[in-house]
N, C-alpha and C. Protein backbone atom coordinates (compact mmCIF):
# COMPACT_ATOMS: atom_id res chain seq x y z
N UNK A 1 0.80 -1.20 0.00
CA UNK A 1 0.00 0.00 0.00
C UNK A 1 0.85 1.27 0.00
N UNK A 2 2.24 1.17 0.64
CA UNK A 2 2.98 2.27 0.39
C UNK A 2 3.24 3.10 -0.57
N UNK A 3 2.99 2.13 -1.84
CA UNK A 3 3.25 2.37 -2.72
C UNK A 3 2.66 2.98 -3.89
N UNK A 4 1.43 2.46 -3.65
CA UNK A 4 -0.29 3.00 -4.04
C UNK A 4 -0.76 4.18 -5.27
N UNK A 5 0.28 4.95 -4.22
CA UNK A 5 0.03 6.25 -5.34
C UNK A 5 1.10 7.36 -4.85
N UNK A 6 2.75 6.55 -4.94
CA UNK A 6 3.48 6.93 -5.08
C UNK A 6 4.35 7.59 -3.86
N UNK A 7 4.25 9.16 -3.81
CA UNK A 7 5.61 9.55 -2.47
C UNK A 7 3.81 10.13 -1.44
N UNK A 8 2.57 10.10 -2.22
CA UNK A 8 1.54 10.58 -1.45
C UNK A 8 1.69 9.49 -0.10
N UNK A 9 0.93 8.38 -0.40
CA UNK A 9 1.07 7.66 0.23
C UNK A 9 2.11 6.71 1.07
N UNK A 10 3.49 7.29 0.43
CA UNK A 10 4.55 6.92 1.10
C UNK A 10 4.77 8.25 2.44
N UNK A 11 4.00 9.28 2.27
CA UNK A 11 3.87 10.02 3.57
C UNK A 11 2.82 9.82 4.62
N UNK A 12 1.89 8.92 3.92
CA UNK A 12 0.66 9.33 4.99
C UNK A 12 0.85 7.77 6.02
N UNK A 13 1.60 7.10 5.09
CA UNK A 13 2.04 5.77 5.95
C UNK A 13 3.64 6.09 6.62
N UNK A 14 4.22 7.25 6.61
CA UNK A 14 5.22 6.74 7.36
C UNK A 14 4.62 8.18 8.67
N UNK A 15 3.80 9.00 8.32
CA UNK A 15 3.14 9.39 9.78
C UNK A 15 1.89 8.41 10.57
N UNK A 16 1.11 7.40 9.87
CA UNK A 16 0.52 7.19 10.73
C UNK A 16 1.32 5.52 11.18
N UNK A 17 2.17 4.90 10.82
CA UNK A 17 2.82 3.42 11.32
C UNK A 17 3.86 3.90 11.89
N UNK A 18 3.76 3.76 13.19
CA UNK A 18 4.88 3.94 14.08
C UNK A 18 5.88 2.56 14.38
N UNK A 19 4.86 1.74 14.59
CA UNK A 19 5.84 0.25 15.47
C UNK A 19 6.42 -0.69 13.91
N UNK A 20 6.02 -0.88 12.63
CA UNK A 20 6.06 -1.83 12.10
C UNK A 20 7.34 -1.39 11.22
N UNK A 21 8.69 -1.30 11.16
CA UNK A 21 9.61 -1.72 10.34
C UNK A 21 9.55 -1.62 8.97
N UNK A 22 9.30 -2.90 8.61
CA UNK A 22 8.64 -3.24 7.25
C UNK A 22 7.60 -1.93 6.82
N UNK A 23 6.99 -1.88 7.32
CA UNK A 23 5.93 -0.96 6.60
C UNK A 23 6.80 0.79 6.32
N UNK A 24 7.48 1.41 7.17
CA UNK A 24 8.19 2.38 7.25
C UNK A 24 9.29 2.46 6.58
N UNK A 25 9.58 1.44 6.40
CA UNK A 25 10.77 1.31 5.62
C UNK A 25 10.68 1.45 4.07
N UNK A 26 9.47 0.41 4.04
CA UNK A 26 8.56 0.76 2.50
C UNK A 26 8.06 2.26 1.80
N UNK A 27 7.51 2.73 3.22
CA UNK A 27 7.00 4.12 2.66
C UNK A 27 7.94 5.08 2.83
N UNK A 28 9.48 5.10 3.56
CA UNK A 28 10.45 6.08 3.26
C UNK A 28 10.55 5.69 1.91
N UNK A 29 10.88 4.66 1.71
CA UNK A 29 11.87 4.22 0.17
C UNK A 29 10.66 4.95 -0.65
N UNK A 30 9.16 4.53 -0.93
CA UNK A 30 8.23 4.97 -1.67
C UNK A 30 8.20 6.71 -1.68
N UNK A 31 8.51 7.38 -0.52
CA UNK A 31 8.64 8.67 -0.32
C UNK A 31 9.51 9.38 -1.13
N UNK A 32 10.99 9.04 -0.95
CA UNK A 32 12.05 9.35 -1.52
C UNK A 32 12.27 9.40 -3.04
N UNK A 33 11.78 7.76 -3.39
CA UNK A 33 12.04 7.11 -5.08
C UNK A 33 10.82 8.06 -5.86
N UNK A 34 9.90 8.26 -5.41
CA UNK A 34 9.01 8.97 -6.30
C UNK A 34 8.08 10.56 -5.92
N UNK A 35 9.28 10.91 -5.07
CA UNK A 35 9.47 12.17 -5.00
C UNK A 35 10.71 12.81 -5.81
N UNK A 36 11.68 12.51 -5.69
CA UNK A 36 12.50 12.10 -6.85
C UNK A 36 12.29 12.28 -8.51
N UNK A 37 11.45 11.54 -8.47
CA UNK A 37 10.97 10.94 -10.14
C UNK A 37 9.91 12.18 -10.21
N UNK A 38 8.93 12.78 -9.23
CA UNK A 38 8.26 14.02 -9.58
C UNK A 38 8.64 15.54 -9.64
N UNK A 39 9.95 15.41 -8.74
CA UNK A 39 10.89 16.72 -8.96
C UNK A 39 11.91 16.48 -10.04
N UNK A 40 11.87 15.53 -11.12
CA UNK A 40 12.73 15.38 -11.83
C UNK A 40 11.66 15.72 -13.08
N UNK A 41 10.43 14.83 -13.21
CA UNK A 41 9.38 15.47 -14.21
C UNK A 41 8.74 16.80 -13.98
N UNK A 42 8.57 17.38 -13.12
CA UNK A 42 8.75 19.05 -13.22
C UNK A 42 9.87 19.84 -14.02
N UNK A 43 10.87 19.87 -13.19
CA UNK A 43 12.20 20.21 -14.21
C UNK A 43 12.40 20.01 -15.42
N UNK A 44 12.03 18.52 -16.05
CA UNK A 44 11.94 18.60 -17.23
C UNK A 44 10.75 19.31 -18.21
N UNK A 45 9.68 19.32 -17.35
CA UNK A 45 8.53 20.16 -18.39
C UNK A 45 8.82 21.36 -18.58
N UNK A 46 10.17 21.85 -18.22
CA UNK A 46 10.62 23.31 -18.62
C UNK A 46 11.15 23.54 -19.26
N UNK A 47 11.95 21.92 -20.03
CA UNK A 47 12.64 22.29 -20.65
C UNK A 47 11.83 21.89 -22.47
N UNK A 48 12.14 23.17 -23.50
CA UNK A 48 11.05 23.19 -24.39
C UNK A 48 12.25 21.75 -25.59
N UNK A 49 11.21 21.25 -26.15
CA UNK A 49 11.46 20.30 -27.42
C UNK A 49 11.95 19.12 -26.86
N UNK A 50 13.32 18.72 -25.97
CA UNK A 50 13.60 17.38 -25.39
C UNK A 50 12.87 17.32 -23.80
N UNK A 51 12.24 17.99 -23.82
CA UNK A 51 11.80 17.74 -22.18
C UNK A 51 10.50 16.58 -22.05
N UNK A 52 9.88 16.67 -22.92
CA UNK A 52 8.80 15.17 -23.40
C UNK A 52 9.65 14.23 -23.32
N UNK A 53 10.75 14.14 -24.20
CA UNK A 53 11.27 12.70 -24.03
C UNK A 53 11.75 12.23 -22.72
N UNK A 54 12.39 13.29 -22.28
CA UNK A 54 13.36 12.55 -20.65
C UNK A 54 11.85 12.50 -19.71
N UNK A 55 10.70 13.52 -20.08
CA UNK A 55 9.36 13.02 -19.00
C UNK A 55 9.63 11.36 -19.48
N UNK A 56 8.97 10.88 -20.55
CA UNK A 56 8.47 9.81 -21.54
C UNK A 56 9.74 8.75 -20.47
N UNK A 57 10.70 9.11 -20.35
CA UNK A 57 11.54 8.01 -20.01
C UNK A 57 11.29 7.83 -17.95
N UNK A 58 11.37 9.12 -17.69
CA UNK A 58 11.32 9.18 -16.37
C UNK A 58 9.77 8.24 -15.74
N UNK A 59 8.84 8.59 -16.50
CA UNK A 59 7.49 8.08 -16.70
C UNK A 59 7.40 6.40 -16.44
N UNK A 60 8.00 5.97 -17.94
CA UNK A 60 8.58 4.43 -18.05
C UNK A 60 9.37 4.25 -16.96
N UNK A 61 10.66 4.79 -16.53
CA UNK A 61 11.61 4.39 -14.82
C UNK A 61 10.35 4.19 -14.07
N UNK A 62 9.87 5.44 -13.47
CA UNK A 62 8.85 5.17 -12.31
C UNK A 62 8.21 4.09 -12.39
N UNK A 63 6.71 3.87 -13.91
CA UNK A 63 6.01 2.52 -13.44
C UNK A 63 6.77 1.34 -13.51
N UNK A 64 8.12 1.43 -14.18
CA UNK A 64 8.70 -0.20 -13.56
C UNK A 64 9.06 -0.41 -12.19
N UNK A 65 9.67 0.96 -11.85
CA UNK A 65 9.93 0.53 -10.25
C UNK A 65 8.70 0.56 -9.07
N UNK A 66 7.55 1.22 -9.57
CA UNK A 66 6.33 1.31 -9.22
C UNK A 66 5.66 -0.44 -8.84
N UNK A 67 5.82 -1.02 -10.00
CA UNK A 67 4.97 -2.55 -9.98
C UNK A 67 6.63 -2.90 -9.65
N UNK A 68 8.02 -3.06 -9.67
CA UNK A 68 8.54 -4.10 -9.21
C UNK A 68 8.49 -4.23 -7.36
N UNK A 69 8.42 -2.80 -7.02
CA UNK A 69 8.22 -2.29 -5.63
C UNK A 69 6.91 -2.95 -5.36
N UNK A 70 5.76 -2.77 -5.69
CA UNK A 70 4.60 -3.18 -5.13
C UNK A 70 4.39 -4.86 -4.91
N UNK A 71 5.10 -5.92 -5.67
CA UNK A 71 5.26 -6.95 -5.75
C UNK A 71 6.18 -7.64 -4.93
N UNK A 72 7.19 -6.54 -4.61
CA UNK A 72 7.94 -7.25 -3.84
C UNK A 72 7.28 -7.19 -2.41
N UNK A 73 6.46 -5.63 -2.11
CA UNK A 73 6.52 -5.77 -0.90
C UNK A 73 5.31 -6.46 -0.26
N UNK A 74 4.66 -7.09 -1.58
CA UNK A 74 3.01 -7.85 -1.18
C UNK A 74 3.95 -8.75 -1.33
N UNK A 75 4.83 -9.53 -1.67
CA UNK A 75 5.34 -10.68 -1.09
C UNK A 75 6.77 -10.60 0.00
N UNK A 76 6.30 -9.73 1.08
CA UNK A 76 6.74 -9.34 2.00
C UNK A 76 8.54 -9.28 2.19
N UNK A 77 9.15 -8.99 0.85
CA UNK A 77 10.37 -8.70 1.19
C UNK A 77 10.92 -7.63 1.48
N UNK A 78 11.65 -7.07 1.93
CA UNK A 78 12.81 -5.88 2.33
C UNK A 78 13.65 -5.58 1.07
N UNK A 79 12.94 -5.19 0.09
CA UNK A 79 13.60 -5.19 -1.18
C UNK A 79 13.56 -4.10 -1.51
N UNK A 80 15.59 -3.65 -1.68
CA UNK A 80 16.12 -1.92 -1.35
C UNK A 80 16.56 -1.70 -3.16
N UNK A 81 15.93 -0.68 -3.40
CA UNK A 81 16.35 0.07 -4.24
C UNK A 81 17.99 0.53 -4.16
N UNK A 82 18.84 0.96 -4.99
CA UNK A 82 19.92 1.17 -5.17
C UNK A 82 20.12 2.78 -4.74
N UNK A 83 21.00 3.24 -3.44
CA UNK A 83 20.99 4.32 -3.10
C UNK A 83 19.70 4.26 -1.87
N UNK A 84 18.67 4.47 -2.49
CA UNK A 84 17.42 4.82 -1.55
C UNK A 84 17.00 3.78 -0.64
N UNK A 85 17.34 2.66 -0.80
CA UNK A 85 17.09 1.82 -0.37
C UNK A 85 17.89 1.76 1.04
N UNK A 86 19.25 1.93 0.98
CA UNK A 86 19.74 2.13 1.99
C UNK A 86 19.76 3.10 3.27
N UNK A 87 19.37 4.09 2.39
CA UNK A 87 19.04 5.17 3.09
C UNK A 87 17.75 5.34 4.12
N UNK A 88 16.72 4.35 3.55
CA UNK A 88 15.46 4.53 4.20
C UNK A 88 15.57 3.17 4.98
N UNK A 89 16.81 1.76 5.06
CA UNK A 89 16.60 0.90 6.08
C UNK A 89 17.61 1.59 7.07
N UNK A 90 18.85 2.88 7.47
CA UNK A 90 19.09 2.96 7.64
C UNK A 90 18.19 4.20 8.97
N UNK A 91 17.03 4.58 8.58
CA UNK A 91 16.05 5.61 9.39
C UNK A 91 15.73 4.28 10.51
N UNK A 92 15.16 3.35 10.29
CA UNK A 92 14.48 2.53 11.23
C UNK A 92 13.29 2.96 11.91
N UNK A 93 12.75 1.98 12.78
CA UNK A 93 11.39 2.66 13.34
C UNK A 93 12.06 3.90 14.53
């Protein structure tokens, strides 16, 4: 569910789950990775003629890591993204 609908819901689950690990850990990483990916598609809509394409690609990044994230964590693994990943098992509860 962290993952749901991106860094929204990776905030509203890491204020209301205090005790569960797993779940916090999910919604930093979800917080970070696609907050990220939405301050990166802003920036690019400014930029005029190649800024569609790097959206178009940033777009494609997100929903793969979108469904590989959501799959992993409905089959309950601790599965860290590169960079972010570390960073958000390193917060803890």
């Amino acid at each position: 569910m962290c993952y749901l609908i991106g860094f929204i819901t990776g905030i509203v689950f890491l204020v209301l789950e205090k005790e569960s690990a797993f779940i916090r850990f999910h919604a930093l990483q979800s917080t970070i990775t696609f907050g990220v990916f939405f301050v990166l598609s802003l920036f690019f809509s400014f930029i005029p003629f190649v800024g569609w394409a790097f959206n178009l690609i940033i777009f494609l990044l997100s929903l793969i890591t979108w469904i590989i994230c959501m799959i992993k964590a409905y089959q309950g693994e601790m599965f860290k993204l590169p960079v972010v990943g570390d960073i958000a098992a390193k917060q803890g509860p």
